[in-house]
Protein backbone atom coordinates (compact mmCIF):
# COMPACT_ATOMS: atom_id res chain seq x y z
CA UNK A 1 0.00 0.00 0.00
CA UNK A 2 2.75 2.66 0.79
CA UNK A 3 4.38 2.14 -2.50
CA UNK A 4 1.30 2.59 -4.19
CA UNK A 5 0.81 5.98 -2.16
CA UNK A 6 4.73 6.86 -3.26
CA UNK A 7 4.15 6.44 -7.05
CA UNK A 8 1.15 8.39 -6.79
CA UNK A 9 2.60 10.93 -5.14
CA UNK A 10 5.59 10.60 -7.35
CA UNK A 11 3.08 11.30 -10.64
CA UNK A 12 1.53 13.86 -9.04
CA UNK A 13 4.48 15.94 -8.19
CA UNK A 14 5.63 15.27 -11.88
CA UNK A 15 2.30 16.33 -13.29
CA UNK A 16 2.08 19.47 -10.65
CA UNK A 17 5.71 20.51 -11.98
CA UNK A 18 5.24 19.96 -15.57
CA UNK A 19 2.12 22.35 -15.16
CA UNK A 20 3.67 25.12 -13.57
CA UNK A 21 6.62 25.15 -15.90
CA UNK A 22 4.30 25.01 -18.95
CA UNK A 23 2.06 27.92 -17.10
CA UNK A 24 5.43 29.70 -16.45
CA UNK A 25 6.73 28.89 -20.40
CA UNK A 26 3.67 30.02 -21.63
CA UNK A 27 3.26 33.24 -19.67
CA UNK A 28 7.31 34.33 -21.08
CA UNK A 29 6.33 32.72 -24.41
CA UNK A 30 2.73 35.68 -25.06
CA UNK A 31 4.97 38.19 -23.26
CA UNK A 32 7.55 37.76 -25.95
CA UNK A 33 5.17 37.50 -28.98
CA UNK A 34 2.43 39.41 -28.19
CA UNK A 35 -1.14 38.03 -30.07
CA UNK A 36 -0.93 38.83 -33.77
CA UNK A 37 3.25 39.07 -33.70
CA UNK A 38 3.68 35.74 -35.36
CA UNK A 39 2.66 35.14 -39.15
CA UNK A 40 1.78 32.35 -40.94
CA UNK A 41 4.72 31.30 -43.51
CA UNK A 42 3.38 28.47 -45.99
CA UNK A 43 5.37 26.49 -47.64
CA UNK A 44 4.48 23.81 -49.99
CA UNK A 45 5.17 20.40 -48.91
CA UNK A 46 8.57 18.85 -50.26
CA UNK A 47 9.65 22.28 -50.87
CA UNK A 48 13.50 22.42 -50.35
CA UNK A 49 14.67 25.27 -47.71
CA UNK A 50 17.98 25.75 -47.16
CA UNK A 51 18.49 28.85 -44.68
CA UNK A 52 19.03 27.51 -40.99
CA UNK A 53 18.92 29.55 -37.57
CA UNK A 54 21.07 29.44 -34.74
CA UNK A 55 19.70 26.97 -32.50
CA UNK A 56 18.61 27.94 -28.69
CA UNK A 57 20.75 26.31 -25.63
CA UNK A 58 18.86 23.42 -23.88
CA UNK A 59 16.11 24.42 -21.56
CA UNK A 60 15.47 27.73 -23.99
CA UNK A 61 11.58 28.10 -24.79
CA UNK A 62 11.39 27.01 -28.78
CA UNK A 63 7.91 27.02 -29.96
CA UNK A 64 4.13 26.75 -28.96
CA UNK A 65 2.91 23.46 -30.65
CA UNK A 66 -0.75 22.79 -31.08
CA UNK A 67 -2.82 19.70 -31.38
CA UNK A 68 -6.67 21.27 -31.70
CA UNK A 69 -8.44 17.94 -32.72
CA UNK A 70 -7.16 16.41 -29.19
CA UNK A 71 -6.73 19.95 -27.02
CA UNK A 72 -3.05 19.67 -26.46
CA UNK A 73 -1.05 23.10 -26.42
CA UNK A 74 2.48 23.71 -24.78
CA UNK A 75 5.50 25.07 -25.17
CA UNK A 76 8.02 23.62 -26.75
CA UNK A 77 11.69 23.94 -25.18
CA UNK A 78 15.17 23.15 -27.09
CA UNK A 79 16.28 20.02 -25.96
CA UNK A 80 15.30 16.14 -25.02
CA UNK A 81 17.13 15.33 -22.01
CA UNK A 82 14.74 13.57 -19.51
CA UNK A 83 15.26 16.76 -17.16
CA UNK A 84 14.01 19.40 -20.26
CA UNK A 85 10.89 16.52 -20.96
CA UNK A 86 9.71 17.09 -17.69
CA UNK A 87 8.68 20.69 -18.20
CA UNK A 88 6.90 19.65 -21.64
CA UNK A 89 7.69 18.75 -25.01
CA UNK A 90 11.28 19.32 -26.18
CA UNK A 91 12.76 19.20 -29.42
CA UNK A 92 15.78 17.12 -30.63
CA UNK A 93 18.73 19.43 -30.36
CA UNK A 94 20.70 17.29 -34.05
CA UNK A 95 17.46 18.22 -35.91
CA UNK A 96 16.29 21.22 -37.99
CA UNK A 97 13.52 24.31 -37.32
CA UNK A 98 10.17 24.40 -38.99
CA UNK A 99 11.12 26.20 -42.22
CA UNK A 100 14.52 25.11 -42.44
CA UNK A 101 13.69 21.97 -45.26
CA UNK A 102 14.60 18.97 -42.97
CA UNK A 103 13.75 16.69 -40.28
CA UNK A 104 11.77 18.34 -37.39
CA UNK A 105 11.78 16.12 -33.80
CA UNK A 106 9.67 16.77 -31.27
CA UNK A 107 9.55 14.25 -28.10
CA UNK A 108 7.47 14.02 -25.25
CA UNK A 109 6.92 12.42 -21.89
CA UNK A 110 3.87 9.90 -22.32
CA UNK A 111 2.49 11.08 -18.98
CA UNK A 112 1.83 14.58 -20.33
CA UNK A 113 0.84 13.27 -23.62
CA UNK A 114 -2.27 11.17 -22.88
CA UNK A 115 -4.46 13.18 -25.27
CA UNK A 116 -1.72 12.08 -28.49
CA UNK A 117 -3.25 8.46 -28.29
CA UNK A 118 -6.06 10.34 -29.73
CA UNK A 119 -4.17 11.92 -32.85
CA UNK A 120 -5.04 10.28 -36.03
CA UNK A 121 -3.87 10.73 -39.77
CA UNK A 122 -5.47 14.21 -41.36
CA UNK A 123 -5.33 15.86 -38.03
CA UNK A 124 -3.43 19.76 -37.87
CA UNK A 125 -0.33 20.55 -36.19
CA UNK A 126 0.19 24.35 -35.24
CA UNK A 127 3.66 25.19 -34.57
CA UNK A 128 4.55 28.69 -33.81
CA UNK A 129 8.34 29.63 -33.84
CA UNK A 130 9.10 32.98 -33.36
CA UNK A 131 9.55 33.87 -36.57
CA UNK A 132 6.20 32.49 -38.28
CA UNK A 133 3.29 30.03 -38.07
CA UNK A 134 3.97 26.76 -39.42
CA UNK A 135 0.59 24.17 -40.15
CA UNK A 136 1.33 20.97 -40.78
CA UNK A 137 -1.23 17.65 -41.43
CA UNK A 138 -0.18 14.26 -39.65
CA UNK A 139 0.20 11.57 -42.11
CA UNK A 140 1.57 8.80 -40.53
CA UNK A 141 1.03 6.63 -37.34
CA UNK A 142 3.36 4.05 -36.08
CA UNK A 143 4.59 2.41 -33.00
CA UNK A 144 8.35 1.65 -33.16
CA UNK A 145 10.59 -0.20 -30.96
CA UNK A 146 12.05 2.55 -28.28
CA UNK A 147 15.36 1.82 -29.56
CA UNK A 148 14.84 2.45 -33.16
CA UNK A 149 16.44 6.06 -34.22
CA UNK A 150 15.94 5.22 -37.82
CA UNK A 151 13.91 8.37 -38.08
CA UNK A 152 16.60 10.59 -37.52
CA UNK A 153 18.58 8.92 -40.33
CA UNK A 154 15.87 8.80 -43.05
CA UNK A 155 16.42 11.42 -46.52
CA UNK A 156 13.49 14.04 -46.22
CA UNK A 157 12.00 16.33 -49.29
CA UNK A 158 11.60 19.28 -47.50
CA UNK A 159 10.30 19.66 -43.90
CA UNK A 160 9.08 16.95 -42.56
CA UNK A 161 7.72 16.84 -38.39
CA UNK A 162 8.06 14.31 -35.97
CA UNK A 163 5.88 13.83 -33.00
CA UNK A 164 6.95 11.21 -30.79
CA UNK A 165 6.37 9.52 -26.91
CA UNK A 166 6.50 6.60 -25.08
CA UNK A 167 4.04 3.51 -25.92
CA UNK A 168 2.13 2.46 -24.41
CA UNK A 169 0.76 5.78 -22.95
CA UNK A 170 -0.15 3.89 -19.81
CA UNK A 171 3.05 2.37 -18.62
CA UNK A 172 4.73 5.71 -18.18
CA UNK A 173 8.18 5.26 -17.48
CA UNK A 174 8.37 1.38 -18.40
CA UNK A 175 7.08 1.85 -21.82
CA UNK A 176 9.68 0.22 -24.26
CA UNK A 177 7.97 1.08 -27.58
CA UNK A 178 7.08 4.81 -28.88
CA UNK A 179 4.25 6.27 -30.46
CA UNK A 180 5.63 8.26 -33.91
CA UNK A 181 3.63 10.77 -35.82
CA UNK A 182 5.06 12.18 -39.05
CA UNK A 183 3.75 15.42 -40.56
CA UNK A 184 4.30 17.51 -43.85
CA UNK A 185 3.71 20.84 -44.21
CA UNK A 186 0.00 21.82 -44.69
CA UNK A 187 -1.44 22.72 -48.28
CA UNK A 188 -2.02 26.73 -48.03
CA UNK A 189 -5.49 28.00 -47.56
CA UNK A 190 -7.15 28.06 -51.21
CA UNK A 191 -4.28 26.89 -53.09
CA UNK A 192 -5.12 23.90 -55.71
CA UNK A 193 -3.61 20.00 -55.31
């Protein structure tokens, strides 16, 4: 019974701290782009950018990502250490920035994820760097082995976003397998396939 009190106590203290760092990203994140700052760039999909930014040191608020078909919204901060997942998502330091025409990684602790079991192929991803508005449509699903980094190794056409967290949602920290979303950039509004 008292280690079932611990590891709920242990969750909650996890879940308490994620949400006041997310409530503390968030508040720097509108204070630093104030509503209406950030416009959408569109970009078709397997379009080939080449300019790249500086990337931010570890721990550095990134991005806000949205997921409005399941209600998820958080900040994004640079980095995937287990320490920078606790706050929220982080992305994969060896990887590119929306816009930049590569491989986009963004990981997250299953525990704050719960809602991306949800996420199916045609839903929108929002990502908001501070230099534009990114939408992008999920067209894959897959469960890989936790081990497997072939997605970091694939050729991409252009950008191409990652979404990714332990699997099965449920088993927390003892999940061996991850849940892996790939995205392309969205069509823009009113253009013709």
């Amino acid at each position: 019974m008292s280690v079932a009190v611990v590891l709920v106590g242990y969750v909650g203290l996890l879940i308490a701290y994620e949400g006041y760092q997310q409530h503390r990203l968030s508040s720097d994140w509108d204070r630093a782009h104030p509503a209406g700052s950030i416009v959408d760039r569109t970009q078709a999909p397997g379009a080939d950018l080449t300019s790249q930014r500086p990337h931010l040191a570890d721990g550095q608020p990134l991005a806000r990502l949205r997921l409005s078909s399941v209600g998820f919204d958080a900040i994004v901060t640079e980095g995937s250490e287990s320490g920078i997942l606790s706050s929220g998502p982080g992305h994969e330091d060896h990887t590119a920035y929306p816009g930049e025409g590569g491989l986009v990684l963004f990981s997250n602790h299953n525990g704050f994820s719960l809602s991306w079991g949800d996420l199916r192929v045609g839903d929108a991803v929002v990502v908001e760097m501070s230099y534009g508005r990114y939408r992008y449509t999920i067209t894959d699903r897959s469960i890989v082995s936790g081990g497997d980094s072939s997605i970091l190794h694939r050729s991409h056409n252009g950008d191409v976003l990652y979404l990714s967290t332990c699997w099965p949602l449920w088993q927390g920290a003892l999940a061996r397998d991850r849940l892996v979303f790939q995205a392309v950039p969205a069509a823009a509004p009113g253009a013709k396939a």
